[in-house]
Structure formats: C-alpha cells, structure tokens
Protein backbone atom coordinates (compact mmCIF):
# COMPACT_ATOMS: atom_id res chain seq x y z
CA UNK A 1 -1.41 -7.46 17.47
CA UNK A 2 -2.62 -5.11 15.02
CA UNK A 3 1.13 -4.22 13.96
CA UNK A 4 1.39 -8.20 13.18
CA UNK A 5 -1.39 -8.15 11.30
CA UNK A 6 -0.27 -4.64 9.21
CA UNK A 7 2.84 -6.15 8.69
CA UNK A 8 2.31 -9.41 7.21
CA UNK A 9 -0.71 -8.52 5.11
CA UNK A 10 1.68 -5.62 3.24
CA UNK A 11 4.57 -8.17 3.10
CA UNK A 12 2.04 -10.72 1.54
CA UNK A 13 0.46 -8.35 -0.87
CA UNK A 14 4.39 -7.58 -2.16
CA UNK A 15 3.65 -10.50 -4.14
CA UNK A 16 5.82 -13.77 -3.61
CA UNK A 17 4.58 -17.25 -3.30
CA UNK A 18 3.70 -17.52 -0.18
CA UNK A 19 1.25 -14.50 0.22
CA UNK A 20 -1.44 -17.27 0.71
CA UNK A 21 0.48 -19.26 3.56
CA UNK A 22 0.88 -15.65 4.97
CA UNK A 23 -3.35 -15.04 5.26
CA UNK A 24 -3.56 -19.05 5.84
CA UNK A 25 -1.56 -18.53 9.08
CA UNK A 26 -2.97 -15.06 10.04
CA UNK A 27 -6.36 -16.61 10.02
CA UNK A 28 -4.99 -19.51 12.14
CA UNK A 29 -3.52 -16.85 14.31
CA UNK A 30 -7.15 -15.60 15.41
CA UNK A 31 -8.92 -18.94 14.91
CA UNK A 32 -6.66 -20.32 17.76
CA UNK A 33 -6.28 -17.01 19.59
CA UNK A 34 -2.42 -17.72 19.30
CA UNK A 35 -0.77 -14.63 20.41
CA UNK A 36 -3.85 -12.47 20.30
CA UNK A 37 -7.82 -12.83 21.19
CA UNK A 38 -9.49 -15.16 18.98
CA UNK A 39 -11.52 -13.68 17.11
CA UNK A 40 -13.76 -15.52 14.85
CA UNK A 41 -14.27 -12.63 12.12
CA UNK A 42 -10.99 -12.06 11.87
CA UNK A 43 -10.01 -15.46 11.36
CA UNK A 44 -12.27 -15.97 8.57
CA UNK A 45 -11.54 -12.99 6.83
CA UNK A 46 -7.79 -14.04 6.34
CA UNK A 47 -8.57 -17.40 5.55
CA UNK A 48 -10.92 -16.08 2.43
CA UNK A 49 -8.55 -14.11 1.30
CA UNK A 50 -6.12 -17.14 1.92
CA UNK A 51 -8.39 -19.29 -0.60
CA UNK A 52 -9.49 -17.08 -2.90
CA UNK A 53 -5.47 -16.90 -3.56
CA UNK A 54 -5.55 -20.30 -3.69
CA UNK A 55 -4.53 -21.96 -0.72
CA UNK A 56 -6.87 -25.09 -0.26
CA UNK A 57 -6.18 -25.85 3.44
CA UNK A 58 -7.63 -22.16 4.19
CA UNK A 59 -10.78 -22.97 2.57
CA UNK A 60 -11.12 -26.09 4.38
CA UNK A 61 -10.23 -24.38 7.77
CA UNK A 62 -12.73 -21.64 6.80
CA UNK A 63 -15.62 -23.77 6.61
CA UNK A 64 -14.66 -24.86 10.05
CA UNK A 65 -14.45 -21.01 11.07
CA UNK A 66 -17.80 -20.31 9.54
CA UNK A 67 -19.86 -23.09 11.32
CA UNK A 68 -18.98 -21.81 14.86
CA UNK A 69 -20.00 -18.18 13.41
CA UNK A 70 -23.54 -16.51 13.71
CA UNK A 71 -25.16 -15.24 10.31
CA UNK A 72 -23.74 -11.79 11.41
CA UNK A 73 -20.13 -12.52 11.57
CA UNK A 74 -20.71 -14.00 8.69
CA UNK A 75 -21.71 -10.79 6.76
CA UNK A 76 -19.02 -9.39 9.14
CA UNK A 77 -16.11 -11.12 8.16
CA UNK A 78 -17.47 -11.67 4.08
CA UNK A 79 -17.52 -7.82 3.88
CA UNK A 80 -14.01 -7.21 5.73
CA UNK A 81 -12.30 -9.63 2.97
CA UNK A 82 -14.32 -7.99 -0.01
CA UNK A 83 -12.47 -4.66 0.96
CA UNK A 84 -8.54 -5.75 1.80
CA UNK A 85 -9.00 -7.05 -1.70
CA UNK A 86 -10.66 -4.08 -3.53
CA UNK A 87 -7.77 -2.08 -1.28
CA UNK A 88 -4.75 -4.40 -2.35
C-alpha cells in the first residue's frame, strides 16, 4: 500500500486541481481500511493536509477521525502532516 500512497501524494503535489481530492481520498482510504489496514494516523494526516489545501469535506471527515483517536495519535498524525508539507 505504501507504493499507493508514494504515488498519489507525488502526483498530487505536481500541482493540479485536484491535489486536495487526492489527500481527501487517501485519508478515506485508511479511515475505512479500503484496500489497506485502517489506520487512524494515517487517515488523519491526509485529511489535514487535504484541508489545509482547502478541501472542506476533509476537515469535516477529520474531526470525525480525530474523536476516535487517543491524545497520542493525535500528536502522531499532527506531526506526520507538519513534515509532508515542510517536504513538498
């Protein structure tokens, strides 16, 4: 799964308008566990990065993410999105 992850986070940071559908669906991806393990940090990091771009559906869907997380995945997941966008 990693490869689907690699691959649409570089095609969605080649600009376009629909880099922020891209991270919107990625982070549905492991909030569902559709094709992959769910994974809760995952999902919200691609969601935040999803809103912060300005997708409002992932910031509603990441508020969802976030109340089924502990304060750890939290931190988690807050400091995996800080650095895919300090990297790209």
């Amino acid at each position: 799964m990693a490869r689907f992850e690699m691959h649409n986070a570089e095609m969605a940071t080649m600009g376009g308008e629909n880099s922020a559908e891209i991270f919107c669906e990625m982070g549905l991806m492991y909030a569902t566990g559709r094709g992959c393990a769910v994974d809760l940090v995952a999902a919200h990091k691609w969601l935040n990065i999803a809103a912060i771009k300005g997708n409002d559906r992932a910031a509603e869907l990441r508020a969802d993410v976030a109340a089924s997380m502990d304060k750890m995945q939290l931190v988690e997941a807050l400091r995996a999105a800080r650095e895919w966008m300090t990297i790209h």
